[in-house]
Every structure is written in structure tokens, then in C-alpha cells.
C-alpha atoms as a PDB file:
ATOM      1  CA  UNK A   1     -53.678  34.254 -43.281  1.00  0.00           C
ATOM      2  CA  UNK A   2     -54.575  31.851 -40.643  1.00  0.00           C
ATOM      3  CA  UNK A   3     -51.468  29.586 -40.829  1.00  0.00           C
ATOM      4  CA  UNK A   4     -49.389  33.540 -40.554  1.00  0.00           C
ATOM      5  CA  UNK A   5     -51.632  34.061 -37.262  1.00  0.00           C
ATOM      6  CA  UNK A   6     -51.157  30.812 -36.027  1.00  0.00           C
ATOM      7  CA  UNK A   7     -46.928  30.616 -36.544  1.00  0.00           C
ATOM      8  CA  UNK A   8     -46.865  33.976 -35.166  1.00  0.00           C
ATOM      9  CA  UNK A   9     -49.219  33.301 -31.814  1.00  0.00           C
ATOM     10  CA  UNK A  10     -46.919  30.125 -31.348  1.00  0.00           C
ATOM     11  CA  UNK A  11     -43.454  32.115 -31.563  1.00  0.00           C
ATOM     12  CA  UNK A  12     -44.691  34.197 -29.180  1.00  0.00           C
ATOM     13  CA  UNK A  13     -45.856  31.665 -27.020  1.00  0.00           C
ATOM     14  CA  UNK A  14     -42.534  29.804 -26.921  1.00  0.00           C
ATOM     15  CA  UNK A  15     -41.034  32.998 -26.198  1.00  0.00           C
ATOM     16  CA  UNK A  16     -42.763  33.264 -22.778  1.00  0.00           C
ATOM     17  CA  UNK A  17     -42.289  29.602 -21.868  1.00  0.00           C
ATOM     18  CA  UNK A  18     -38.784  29.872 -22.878  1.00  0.00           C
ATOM     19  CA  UNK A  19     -37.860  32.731 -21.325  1.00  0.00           C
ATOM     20  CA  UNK A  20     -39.749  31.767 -18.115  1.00  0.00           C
ATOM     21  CA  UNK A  21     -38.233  27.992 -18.081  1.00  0.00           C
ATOM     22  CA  UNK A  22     -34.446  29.662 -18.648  1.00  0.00           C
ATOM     23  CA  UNK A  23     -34.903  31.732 -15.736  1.00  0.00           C
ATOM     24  CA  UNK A  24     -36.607  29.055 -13.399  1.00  0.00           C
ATOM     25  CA  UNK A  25     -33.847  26.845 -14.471  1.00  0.00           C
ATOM     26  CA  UNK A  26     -31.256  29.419 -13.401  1.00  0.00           C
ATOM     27  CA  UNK A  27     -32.657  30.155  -9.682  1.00  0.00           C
ATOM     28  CA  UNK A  28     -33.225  26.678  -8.664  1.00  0.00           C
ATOM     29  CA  UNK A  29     -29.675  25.648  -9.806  1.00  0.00           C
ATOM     30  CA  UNK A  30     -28.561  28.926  -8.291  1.00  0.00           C
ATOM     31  CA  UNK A  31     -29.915  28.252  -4.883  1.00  0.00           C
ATOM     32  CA  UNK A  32     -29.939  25.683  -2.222  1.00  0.00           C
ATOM     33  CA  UNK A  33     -30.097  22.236  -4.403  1.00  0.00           C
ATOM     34  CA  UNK A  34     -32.545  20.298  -2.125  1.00  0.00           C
ATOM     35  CA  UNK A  35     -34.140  17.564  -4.547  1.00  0.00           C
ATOM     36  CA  UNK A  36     -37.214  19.946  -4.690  1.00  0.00           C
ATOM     37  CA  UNK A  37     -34.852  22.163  -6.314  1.00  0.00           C
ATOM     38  CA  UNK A  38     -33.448  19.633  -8.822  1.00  0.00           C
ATOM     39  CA  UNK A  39     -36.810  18.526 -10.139  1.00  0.00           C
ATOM     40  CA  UNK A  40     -37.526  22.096 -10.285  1.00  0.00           C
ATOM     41  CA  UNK A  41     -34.852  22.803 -12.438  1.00  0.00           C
ATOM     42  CA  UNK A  42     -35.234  19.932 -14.665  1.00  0.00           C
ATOM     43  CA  UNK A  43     -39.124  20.763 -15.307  1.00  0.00           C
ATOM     44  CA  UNK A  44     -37.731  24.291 -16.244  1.00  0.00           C
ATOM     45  CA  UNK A  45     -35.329  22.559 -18.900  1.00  0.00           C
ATOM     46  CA  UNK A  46     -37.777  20.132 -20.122  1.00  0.00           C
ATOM     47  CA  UNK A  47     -40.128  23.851 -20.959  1.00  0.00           C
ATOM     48  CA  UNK A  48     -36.697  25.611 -22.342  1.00  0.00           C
ATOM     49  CA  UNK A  49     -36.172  22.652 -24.357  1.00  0.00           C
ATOM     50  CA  UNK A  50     -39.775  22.745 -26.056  1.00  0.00           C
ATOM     51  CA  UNK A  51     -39.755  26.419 -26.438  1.00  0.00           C
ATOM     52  CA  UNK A  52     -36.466  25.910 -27.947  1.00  0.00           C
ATOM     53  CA  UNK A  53     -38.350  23.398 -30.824  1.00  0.00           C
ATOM     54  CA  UNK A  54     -41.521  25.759 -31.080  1.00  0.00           C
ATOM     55  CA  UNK A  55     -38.974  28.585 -31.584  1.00  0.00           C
ATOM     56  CA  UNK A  56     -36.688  27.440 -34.284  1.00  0.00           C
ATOM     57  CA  UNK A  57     -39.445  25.459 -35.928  1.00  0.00           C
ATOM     58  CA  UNK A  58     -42.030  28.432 -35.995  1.00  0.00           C
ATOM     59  CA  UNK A  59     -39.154  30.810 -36.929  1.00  0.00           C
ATOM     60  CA  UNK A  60     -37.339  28.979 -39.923  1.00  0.00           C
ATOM     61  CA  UNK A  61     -41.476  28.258 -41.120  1.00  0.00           C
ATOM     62  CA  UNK A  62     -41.834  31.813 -40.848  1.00  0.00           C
ATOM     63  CA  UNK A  63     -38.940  33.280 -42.645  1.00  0.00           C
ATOM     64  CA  UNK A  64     -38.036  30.637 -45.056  1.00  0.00           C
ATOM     65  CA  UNK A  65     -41.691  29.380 -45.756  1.00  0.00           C
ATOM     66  CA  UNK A  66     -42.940  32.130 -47.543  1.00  0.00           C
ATOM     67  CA  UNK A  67     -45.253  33.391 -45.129  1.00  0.00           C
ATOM     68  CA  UNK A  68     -43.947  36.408 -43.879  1.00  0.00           C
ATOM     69  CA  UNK A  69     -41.996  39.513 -45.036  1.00  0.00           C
ATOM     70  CA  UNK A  70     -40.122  36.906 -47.535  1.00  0.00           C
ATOM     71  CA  UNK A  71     -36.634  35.250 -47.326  1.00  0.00           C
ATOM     72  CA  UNK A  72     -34.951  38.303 -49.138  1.00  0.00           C
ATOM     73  CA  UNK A  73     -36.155  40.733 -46.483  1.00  0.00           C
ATOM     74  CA  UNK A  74     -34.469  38.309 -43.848  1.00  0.00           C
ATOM     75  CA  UNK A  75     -31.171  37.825 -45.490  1.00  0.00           C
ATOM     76  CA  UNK A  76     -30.722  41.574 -46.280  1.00  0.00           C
ATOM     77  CA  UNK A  77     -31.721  42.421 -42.672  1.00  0.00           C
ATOM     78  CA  UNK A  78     -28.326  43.295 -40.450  1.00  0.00           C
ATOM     79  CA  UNK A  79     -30.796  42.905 -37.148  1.00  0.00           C
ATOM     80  CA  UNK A  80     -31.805  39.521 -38.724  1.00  0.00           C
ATOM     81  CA  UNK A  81     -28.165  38.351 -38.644  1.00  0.00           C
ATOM     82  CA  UNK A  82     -27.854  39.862 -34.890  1.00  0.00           C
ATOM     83  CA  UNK A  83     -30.368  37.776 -34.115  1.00  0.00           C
ATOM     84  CA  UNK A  84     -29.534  34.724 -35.380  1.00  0.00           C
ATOM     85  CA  UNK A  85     -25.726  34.908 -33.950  1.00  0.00           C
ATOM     86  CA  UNK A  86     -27.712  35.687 -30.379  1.00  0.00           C
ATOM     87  CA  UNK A  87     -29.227  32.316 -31.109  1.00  0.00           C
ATOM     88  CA  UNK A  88     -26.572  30.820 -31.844  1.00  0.00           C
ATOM     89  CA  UNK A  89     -24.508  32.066 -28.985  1.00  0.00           C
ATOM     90  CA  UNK A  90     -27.682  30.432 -26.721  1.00  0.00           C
ATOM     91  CA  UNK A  91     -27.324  27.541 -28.622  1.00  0.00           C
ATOM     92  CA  UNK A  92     -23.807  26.713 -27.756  1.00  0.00           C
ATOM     93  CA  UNK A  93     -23.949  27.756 -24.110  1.00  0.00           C
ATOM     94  CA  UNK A  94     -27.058  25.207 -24.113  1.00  0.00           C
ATOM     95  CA  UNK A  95     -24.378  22.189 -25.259  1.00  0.00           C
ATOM     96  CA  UNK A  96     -22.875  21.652 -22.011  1.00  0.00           C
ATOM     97  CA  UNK A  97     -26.158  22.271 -19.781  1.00  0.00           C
ATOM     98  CA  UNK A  98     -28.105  19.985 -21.937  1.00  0.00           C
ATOM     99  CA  UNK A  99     -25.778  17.281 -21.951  1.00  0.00           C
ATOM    100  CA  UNK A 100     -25.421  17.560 -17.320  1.00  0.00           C
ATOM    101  CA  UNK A 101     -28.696  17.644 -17.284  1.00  0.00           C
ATOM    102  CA  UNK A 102     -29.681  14.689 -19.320  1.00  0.00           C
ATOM    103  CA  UNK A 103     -26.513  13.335 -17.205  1.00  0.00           C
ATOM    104  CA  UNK A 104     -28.398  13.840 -14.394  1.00  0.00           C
ATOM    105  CA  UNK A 105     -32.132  12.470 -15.245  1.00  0.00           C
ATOM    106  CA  UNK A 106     -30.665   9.119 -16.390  1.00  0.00           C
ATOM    107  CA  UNK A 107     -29.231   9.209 -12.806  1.00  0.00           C
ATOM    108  CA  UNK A 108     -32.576   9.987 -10.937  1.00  0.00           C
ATOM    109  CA  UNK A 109     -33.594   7.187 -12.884  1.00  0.00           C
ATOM    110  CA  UNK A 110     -31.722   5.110 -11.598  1.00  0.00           C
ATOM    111  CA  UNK A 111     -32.016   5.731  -8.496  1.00  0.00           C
ATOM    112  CA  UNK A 112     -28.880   7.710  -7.881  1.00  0.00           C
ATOM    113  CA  UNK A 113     -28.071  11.009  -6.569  1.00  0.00           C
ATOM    114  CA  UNK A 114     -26.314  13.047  -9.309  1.00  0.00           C
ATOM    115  CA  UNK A 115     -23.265  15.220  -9.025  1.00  0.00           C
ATOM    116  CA  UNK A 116     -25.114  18.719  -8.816  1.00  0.00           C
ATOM    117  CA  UNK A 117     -21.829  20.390  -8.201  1.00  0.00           C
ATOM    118  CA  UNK A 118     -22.099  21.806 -11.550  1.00  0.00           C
ATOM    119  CA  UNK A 119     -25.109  23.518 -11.097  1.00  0.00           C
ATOM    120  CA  UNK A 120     -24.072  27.023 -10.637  1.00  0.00           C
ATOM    121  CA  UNK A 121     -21.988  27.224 -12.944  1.00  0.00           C
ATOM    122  CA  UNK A 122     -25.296  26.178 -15.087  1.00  0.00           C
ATOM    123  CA  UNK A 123     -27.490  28.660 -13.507  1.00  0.00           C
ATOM    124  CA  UNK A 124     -24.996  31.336 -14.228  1.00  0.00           C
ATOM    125  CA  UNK A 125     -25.001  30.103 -18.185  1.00  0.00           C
ATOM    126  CA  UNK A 126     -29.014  30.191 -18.058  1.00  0.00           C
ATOM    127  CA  UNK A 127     -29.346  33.323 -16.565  1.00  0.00           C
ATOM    128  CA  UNK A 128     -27.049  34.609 -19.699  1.00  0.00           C
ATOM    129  CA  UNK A 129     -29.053  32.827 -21.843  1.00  0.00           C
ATOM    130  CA  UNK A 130     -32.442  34.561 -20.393  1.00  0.00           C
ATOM    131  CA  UNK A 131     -30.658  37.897 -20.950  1.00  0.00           C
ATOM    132  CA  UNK A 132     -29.852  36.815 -24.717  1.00  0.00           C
ATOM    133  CA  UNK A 133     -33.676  35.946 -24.894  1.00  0.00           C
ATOM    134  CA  UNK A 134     -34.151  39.451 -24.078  1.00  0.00           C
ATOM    135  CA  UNK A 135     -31.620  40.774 -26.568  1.00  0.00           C
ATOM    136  CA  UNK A 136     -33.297  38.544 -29.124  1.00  0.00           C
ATOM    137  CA  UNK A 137     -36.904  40.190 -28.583  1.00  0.00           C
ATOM    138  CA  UNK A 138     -35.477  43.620 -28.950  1.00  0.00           C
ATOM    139  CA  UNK A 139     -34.177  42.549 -32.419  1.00  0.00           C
ATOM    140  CA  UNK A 140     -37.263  41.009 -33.418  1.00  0.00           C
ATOM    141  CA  UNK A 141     -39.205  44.397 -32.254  1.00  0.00           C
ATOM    142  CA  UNK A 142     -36.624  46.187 -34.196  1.00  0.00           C
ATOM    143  CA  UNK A 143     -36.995  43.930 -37.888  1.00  0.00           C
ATOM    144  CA  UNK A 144     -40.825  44.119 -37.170  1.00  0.00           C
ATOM    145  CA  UNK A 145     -40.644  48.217 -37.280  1.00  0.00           C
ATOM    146  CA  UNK A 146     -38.453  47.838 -40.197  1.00  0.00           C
ATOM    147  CA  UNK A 147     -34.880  48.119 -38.703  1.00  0.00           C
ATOM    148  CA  UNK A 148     -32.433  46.868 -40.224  1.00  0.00           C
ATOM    149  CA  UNK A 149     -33.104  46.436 -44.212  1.00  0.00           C
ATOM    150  CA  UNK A 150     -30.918  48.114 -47.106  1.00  0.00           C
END
């Protein structure tokens, strides 16, 4: 009972940082790229990138690890498999972000000034991303009501 609590209190606290870090991320890559802005934006990934962990580690615990509704009511769920191909598509939009941005730290370490060209094209992809978030939450509100089962 405890352990349920606990997985479920830690979802839904990734889903705040998350969706808070995407959208951070987004408006200080989408605005005036000052090098306030860029370690703005890269604190913002470092929290998407956590929630990211809590949220895939929480939810697989959750559906797969017996704690919940059970793995059958999961697979049979349509909304289930909405949400998971909304993850998916946040996933692979993340690739290409993820691998700039990492681009860009190792540069900062270095003492170098990185190529932020790219960045609005990367606050354009998280502000998609926060709106998939979104998305997400309405399926999850949707499977918790009982949506979605045969």
C-alpha cells in the first residue's frame, strides 16, 4: 500500500518538474540567448531529463510491477497505447535536443561559446513536447476513470 502511494506521489511529481523544465527549456531557447539564458535552459534540461527517469521508471514499476490495476488492464487499454505512442513521439523529438545540448555543455566546459543557432528550432520541439505532456495527462485521467478497457 505504501510502495502504491509512494510510486504514485513520485509520477506525479515528475510530472510537474517535467512539464515545468520542458517549458522553461523552450522560452529561454526561444528568446534572446544571453548566457543567462543558456544556463537557464540547460538547468531546465538537466530537470526534464530527471523527470524523464522518475517518469518511465515509476511508470513501467507501476504497470508492469504488479502494483496497480495489473499488466492485463494496461495492455487491453486503447488510451494506454495512446499514451505510450505520445511518449514515444516525446522521446524521439528529445534525440536531437539531447544530443545539442550535451553538445553544448561539453563546450561551456571547455571554455567555449557553443553554436546556439539551433536553439529555436529546439525551443519550438520542447514547447511540442510540453503540449504532448499535456496530452499524456489527459490519457492518464482518462485510464484512471476507466477509459479505455474492453
Amino acid at each position: 500500500m505504501i510502495l502504491r502511494w509512494l510510486m504514485a506521489a513520485v509520477h506525479l511529481i515528475a510530472l510537474g518538474v517535467g512539464l515545468g523544465s520542458v517549458w522553461v527549456r523552450g522560452r529561454a531557447l526561444g528568446g534572446p540567448l544571453d548566457d543567462g539564458a543558456v544556463r537557464r535552459a540547460l538547468a531546465a534540461d538537466t530537470g526534464w531529463g530527471i523527470a524523464a527517469l522518475l517518469w518511465i521508471s515509476t511508470g513501467l514499476i507501476r504497470a508492469f510491477g504488479g502494483l496497480e490495476k495489473g499488466t492485463q488492464y494496461y495492455l487491453q487499454n486503447h488510451v494506454f497505447w495512446a499514451k505510450m505512442v505520445l511518449l514515444l513521439v516525446i522521446l524521439v523529438l528529445e534525440v536531437w535536443p539531447m544530443v545539442t545540448l550535451i553538445r553544448w555543455r561539453i563546450q561551456i566546459a571547455r571554455g567555449q561559446r557553443p553554436d546556439t543557432s539551433l536553439a529555436p528550432a529546439i525551443a519550438r520541439i520542447s514547447l511540442v513536447q510540453a503540449v504532448l505532456v499535456v496530452l499524456m495527462v489527459l490519457a492518464a485521467t482518462a485510464m484512471a476513470r476507466g477509459i479505455g478497457g474492453r
